[in-house]
C-alpha atoms as a PDB file:
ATOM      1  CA  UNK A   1     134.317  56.354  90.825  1.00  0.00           C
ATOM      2  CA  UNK A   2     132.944  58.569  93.883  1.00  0.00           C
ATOM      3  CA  UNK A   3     135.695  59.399  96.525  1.00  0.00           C
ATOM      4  CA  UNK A   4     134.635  57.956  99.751  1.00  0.00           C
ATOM      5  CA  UNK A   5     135.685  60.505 101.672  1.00  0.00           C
ATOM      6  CA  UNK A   6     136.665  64.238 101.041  1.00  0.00           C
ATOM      7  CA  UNK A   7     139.080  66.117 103.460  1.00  0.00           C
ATOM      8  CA  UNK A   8     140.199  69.911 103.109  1.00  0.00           C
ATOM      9  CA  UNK A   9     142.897  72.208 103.686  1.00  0.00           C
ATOM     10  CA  UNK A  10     141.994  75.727 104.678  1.00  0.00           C
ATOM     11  CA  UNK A  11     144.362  78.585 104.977  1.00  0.00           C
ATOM     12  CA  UNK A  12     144.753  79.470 101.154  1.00  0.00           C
ATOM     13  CA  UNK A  13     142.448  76.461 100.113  1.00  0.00           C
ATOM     14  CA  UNK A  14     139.358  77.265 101.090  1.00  0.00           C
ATOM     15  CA  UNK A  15     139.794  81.531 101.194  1.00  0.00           C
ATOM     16  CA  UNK A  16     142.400  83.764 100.110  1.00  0.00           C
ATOM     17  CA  UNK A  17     145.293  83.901 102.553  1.00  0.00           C
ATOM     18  CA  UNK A  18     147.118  86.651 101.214  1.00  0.00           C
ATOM     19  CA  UNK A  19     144.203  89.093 101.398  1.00  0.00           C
ATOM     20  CA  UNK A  20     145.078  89.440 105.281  1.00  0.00           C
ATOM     21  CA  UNK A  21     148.693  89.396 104.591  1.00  0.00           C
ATOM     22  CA  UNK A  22     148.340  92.238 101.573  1.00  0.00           C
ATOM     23  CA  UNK A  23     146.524  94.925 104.417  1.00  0.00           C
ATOM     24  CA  UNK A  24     149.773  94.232 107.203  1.00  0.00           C
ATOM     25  CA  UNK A  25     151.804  94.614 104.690  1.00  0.00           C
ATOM     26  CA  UNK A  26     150.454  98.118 103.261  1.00  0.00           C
ATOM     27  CA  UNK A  27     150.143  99.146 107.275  1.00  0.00           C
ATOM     28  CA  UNK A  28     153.435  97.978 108.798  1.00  0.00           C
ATOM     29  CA  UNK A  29     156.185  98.080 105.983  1.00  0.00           C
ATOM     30  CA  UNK A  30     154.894  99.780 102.658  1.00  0.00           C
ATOM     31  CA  UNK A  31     155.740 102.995 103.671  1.00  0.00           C
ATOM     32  CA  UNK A  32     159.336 101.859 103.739  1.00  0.00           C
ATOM     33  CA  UNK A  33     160.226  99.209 101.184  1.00  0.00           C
ATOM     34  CA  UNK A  34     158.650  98.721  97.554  1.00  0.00           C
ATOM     35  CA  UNK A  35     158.620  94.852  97.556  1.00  0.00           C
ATOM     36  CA  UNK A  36     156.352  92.413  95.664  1.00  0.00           C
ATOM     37  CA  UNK A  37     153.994  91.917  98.274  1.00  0.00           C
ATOM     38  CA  UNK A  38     152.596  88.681  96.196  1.00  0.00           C
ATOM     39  CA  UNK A  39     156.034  87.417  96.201  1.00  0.00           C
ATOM     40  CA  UNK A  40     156.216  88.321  99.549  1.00  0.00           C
ATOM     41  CA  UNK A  41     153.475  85.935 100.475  1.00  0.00           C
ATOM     42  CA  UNK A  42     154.343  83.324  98.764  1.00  0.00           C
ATOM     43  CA  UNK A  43     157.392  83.141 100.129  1.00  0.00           C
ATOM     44  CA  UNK A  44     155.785  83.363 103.728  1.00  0.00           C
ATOM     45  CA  UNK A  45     154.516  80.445 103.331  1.00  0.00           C
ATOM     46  CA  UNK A  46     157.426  78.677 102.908  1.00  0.00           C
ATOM     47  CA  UNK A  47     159.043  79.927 105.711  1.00  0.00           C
ATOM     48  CA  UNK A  48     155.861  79.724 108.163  1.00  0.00           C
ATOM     49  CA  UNK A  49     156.537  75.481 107.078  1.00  0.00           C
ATOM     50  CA  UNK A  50     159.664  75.702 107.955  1.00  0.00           C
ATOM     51  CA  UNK A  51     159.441  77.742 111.273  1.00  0.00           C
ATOM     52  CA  UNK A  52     156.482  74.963 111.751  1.00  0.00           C
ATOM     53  CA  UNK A  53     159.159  72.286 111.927  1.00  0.00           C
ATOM     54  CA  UNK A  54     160.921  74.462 114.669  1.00  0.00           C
ATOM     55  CA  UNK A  55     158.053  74.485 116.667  1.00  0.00           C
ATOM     56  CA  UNK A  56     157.436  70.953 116.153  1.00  0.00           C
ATOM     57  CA  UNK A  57     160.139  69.784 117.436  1.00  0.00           C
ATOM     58  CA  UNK A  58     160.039  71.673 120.292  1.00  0.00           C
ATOM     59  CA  UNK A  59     163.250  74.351 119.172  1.00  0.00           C
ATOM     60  CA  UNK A  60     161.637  76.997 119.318  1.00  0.00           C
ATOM     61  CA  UNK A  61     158.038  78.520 120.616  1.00  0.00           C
ATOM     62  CA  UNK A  62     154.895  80.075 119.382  1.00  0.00           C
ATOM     63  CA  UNK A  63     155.725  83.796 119.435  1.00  0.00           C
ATOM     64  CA  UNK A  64     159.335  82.828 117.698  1.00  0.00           C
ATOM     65  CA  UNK A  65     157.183  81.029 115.043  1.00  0.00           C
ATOM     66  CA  UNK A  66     155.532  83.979 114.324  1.00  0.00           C
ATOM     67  CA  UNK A  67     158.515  86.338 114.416  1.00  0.00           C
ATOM     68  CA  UNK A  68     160.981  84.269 112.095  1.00  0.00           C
ATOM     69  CA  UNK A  69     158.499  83.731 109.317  1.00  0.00           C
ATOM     70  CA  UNK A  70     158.031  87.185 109.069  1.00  0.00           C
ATOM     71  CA  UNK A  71     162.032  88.004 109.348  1.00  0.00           C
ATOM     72  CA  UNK A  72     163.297  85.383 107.080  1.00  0.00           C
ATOM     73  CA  UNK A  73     160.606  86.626 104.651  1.00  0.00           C
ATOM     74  CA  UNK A  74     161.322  90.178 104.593  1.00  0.00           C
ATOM     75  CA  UNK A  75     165.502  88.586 104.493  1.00  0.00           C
ATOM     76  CA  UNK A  76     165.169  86.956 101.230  1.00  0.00           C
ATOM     77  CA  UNK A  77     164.656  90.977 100.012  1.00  0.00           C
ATOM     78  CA  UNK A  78     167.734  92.086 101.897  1.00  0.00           C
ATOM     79  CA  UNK A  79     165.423  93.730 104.620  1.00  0.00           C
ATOM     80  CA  UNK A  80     166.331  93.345 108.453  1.00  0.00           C
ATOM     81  CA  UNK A  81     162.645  93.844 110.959  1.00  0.00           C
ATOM     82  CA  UNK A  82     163.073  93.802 114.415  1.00  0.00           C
ATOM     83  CA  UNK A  83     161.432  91.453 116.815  1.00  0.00           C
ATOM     84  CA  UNK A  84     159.137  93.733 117.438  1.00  0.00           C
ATOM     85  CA  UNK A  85     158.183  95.116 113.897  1.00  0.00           C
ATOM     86  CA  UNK A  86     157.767  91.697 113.118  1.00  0.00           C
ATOM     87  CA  UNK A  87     155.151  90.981 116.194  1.00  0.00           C
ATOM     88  CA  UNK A  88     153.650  94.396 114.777  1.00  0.00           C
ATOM     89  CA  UNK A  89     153.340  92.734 111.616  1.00  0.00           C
ATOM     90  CA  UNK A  90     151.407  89.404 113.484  1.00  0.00           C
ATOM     91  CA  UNK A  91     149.048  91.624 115.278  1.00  0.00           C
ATOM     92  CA  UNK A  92     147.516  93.797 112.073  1.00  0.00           C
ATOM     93  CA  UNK A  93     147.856  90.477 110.086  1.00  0.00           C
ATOM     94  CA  UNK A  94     145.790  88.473 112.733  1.00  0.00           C
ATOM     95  CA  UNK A  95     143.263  91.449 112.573  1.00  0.00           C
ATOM     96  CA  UNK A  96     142.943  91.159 109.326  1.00  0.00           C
ATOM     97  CA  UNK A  97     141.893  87.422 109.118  1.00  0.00           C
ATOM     98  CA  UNK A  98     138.922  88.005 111.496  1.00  0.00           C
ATOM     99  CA  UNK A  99     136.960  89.425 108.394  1.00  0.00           C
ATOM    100  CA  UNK A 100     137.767  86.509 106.307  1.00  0.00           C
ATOM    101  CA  UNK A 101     135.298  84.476 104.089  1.00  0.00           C
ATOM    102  CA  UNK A 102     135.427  81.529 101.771  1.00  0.00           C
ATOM    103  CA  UNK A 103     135.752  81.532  98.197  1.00  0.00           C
ATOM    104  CA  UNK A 104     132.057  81.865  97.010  1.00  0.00           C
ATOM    105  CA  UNK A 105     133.398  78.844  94.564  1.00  0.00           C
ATOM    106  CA  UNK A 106     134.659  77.066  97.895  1.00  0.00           C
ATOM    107  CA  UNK A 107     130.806  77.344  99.509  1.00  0.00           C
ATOM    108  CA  UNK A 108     129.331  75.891  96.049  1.00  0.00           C
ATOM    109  CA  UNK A 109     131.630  73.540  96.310  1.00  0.00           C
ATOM    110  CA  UNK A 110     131.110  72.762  99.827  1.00  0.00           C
ATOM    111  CA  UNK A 111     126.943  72.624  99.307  1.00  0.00           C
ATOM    112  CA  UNK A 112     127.436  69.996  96.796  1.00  0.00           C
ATOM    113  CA  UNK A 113     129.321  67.949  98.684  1.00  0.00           C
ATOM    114  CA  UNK A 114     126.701  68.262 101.744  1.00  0.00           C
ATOM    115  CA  UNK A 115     124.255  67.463  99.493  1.00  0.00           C
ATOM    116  CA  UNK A 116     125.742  64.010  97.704  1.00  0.00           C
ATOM    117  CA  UNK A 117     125.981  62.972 101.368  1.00  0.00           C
ATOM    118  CA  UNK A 118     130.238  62.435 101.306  1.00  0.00           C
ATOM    119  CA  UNK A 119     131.592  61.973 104.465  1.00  0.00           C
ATOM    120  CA  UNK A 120     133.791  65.310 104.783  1.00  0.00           C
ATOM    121  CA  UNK A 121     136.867  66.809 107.003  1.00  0.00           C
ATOM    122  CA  UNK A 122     139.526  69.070 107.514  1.00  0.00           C
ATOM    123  CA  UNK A 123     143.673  68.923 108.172  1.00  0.00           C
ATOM    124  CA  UNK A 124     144.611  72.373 109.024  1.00  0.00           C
ATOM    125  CA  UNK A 125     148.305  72.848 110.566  1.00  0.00           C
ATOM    126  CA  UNK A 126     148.665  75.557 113.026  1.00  0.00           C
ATOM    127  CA  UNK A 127     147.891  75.623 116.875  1.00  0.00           C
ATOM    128  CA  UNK A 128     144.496  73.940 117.781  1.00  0.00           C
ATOM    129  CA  UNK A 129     142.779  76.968 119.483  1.00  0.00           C
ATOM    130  CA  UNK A 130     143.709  79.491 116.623  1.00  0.00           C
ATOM    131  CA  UNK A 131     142.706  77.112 113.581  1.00  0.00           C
ATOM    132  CA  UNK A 132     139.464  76.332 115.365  1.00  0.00           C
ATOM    133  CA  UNK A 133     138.544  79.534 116.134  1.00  0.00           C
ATOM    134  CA  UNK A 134     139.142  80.444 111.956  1.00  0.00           C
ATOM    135  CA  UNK A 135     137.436  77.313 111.396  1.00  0.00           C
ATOM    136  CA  UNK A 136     134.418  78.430 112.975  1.00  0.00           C
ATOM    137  CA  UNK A 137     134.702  82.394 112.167  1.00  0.00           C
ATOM    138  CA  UNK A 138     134.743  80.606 108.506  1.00  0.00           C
ATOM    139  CA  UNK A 139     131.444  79.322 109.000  1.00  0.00           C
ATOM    140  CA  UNK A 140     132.660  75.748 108.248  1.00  0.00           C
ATOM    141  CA  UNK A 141     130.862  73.611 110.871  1.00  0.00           C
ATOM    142  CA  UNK A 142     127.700  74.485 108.357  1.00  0.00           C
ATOM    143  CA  UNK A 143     129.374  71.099 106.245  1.00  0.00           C
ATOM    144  CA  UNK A 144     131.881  69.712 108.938  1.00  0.00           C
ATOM    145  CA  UNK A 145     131.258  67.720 112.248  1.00  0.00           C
ATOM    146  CA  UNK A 146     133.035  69.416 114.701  1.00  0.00           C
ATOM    147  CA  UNK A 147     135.234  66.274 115.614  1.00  0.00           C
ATOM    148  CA  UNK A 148     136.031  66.282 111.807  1.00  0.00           C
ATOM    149  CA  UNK A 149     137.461  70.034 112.165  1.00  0.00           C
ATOM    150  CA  UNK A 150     141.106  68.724 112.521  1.00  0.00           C
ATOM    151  CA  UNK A 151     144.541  71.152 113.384  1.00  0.00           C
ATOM    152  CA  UNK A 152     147.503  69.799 113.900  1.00  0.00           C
ATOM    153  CA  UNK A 153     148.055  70.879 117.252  1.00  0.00           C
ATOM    154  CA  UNK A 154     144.524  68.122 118.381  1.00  0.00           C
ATOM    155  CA  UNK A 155     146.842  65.328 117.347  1.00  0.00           C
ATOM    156  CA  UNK A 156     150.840  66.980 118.177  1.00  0.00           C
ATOM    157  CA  UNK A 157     152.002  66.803 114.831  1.00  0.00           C
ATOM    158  CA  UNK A 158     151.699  69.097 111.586  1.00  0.00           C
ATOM    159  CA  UNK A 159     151.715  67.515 107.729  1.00  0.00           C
ATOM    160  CA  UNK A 160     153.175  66.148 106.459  1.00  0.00           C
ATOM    161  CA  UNK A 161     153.668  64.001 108.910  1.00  0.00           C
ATOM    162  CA  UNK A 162     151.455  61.392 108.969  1.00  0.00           C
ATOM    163  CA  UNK A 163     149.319  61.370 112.217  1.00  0.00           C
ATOM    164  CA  UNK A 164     146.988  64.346 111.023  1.00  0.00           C
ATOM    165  CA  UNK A 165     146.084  62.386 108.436  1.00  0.00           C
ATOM    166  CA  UNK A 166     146.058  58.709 110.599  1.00  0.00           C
ATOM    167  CA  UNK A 167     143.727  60.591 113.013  1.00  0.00           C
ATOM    168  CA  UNK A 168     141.088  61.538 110.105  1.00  0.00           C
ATOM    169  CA  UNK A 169     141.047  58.324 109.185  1.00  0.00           C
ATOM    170  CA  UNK A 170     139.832  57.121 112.066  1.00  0.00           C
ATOM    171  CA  UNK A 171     137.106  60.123 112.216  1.00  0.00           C
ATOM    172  CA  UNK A 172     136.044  59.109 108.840  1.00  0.00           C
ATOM    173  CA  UNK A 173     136.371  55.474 109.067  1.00  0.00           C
ATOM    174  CA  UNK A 174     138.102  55.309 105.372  1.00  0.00           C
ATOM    175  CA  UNK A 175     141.639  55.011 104.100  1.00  0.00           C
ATOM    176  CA  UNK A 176     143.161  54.793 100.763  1.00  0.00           C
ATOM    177  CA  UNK A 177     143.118  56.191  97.213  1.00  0.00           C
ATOM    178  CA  UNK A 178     139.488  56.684  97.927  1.00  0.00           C
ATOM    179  CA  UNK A 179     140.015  59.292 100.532  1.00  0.00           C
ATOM    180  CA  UNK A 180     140.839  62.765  98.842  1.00  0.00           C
ATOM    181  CA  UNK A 181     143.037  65.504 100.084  1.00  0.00           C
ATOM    182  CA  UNK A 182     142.410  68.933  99.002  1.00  0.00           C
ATOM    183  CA  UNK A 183     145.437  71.530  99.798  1.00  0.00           C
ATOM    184  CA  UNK A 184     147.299  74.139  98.470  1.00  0.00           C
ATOM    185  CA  UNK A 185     150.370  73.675 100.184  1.00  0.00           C
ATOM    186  CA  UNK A 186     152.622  70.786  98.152  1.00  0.00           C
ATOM    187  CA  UNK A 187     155.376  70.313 101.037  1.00  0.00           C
ATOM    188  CA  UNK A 188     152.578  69.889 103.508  1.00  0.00           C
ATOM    189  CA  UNK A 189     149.453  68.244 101.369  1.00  0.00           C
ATOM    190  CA  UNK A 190     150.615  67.051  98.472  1.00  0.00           C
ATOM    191  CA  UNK A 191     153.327  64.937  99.365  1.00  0.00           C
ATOM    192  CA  UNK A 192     151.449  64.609 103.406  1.00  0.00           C
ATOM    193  CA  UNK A 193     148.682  62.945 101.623  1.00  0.00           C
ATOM    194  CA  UNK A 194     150.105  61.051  98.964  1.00  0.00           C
ATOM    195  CA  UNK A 195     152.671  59.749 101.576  1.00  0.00           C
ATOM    196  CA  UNK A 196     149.478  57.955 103.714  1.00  0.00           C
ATOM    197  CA  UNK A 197     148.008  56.505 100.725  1.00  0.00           C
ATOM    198  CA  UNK A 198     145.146  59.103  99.522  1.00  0.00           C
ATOM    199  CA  UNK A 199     144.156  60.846  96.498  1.00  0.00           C
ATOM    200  CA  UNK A 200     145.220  64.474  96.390  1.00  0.00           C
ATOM    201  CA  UNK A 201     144.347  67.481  94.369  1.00  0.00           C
ATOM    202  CA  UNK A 202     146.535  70.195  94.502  1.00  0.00           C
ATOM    203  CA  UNK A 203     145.219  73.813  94.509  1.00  0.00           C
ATOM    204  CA  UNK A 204     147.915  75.645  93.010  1.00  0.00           C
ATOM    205  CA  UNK A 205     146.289  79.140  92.714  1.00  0.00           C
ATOM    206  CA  UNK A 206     150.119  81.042  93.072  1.00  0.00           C
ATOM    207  CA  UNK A 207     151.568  79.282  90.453  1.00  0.00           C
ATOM    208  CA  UNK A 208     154.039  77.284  92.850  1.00  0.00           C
ATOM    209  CA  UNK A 209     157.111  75.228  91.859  1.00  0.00           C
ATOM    210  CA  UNK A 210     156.848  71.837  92.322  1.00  0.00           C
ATOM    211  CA  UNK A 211     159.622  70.207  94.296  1.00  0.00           C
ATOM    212  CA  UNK A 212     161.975  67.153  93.230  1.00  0.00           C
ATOM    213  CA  UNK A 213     160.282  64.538  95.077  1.00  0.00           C
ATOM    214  CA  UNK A 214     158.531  61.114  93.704  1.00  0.00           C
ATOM    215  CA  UNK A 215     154.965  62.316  95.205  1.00  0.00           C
ATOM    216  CA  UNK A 216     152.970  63.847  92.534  1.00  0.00           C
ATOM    217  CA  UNK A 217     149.635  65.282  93.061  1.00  0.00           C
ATOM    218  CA  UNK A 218     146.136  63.451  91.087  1.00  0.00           C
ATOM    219  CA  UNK A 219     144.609  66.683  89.599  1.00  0.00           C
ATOM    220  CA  UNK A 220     145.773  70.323  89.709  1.00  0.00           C
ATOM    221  CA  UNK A 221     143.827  73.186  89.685  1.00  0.00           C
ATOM    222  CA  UNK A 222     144.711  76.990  89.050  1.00  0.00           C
ATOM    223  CA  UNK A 223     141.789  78.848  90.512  1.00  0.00           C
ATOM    224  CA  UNK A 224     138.783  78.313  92.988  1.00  0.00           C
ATOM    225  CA  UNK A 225     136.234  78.005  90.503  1.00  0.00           C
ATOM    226  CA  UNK A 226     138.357  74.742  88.990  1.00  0.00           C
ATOM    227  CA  UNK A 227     138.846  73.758  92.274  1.00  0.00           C
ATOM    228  CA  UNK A 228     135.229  73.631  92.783  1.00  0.00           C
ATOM    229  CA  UNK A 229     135.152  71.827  89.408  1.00  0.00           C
ATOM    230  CA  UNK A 230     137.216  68.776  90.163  1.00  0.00           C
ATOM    231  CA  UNK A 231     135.515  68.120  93.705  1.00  0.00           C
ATOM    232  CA  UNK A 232     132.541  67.900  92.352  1.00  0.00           C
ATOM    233  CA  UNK A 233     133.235  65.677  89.680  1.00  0.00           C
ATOM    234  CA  UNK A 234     134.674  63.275  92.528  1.00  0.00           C
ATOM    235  CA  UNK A 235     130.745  63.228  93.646  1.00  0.00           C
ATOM    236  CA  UNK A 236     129.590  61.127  90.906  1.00  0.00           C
END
């Protein structure tokens, strides 16, 4: 059965995340410490969630965000950075996503799904002005309305918790197991989506462990090009 609506992740969904994250790394610290800059990443990403909650609840602000994802990163290898190193870090990273592009899989995939005619969107967490401005240095308002370009920070929330994904519903006029959710992240998507009643394929590209909790994603995919794969067989 066709999906009746398909909605997207982006930051390590749609394009490679750590691509940005691999040059600050080789500019700010790899002169100093030989760490596993992959691992590194993924372990980022973890603690960018959790600093998320922080800011969510109003604990802490956007420049501590920043700073504490990359400290309690560079921690879990035994390395102490400075507020400062850390905001060094931010700056060459932000750099680095302005020359971002999608996965040429993710624009095949995203052409077929223009062309069957799906209604489409996008969750992204982060705040509203930076995830737009991605959104559109991305090139994604080629497939999605711009009121269907969704960050957290539009609706005051971040996924998992359920508004994000309330508020697309109400963009896309569908709910339900026919609505699918396309993320990377499982803390955030899988169990985010799953949570509000939608269909969910997970885009484990790093090879993630999944957590003890009863959500479990529809289909998993390992790689952009099987990403691409299993949207477009929710087309038909």
């Amino acid at each position: 059965m066709a999906a009746d609506a398909i909605v997207f992740d982006v930051d390590d969904t749609l394009y490679d995340l750590a691509g940005p994250y691999r040059v600050a790394y080789a500019e700010v610290f790899a002169s100093r410490y030989d760490l596993p800059v992959d691992e590194l990443f993924k372990m980022s990403r973890v603690h960018s969630d959790e600093a998320l909650e922080l800011l969510s609840a109003g604990r802490i602000d956007e420049e501590d965000h920043k700073v504490l994802r990359v400290q309690w990163t560079l921690a879990d290898w035994g390395v102490e950075v400075s507020r400062e190193e850390a905001l060094t870090f931010q700056r060459v990273y932000a750099q680095a996503q302005e020359h971002i592009a999608l996965y040429p899989e993710a624009v095949e995939m995203l052409d077929a799904c223009a062309a069957s005619g799906v209604p489409l969107g996008i969750i992204s967490n982060g705040d509203a002005a930076h995830q737009h401005q991605k959104m559109l240095r991305l090139g994604l308002d080629r497939w999605f309305d711009e009121g269907h370009m969704v960050a957290s920070g539009d609706v005051g929330a971040h996924k998992p918790a359920q508004a994000p994904f309330r508020a697309m519903e109400a963009l896309l006029g569908s709910s339900g197991a026919g609505v699918w959710y396309v993320g990377d992240t499982y803390e955030t998507d899988v169990i985010g989506s799953k949570r509000v009643g939608w269909s969910c394929v997970w885009v484990d590209v790093r090879g993630r462990v999944v957590p003890a909790v009863p959500e479990r994603p529809d289909k998993v995919v390992h790689s952009p090009a099987e990403m691409r794969d299993a949207v477009v067989s929710l087309l038909a």
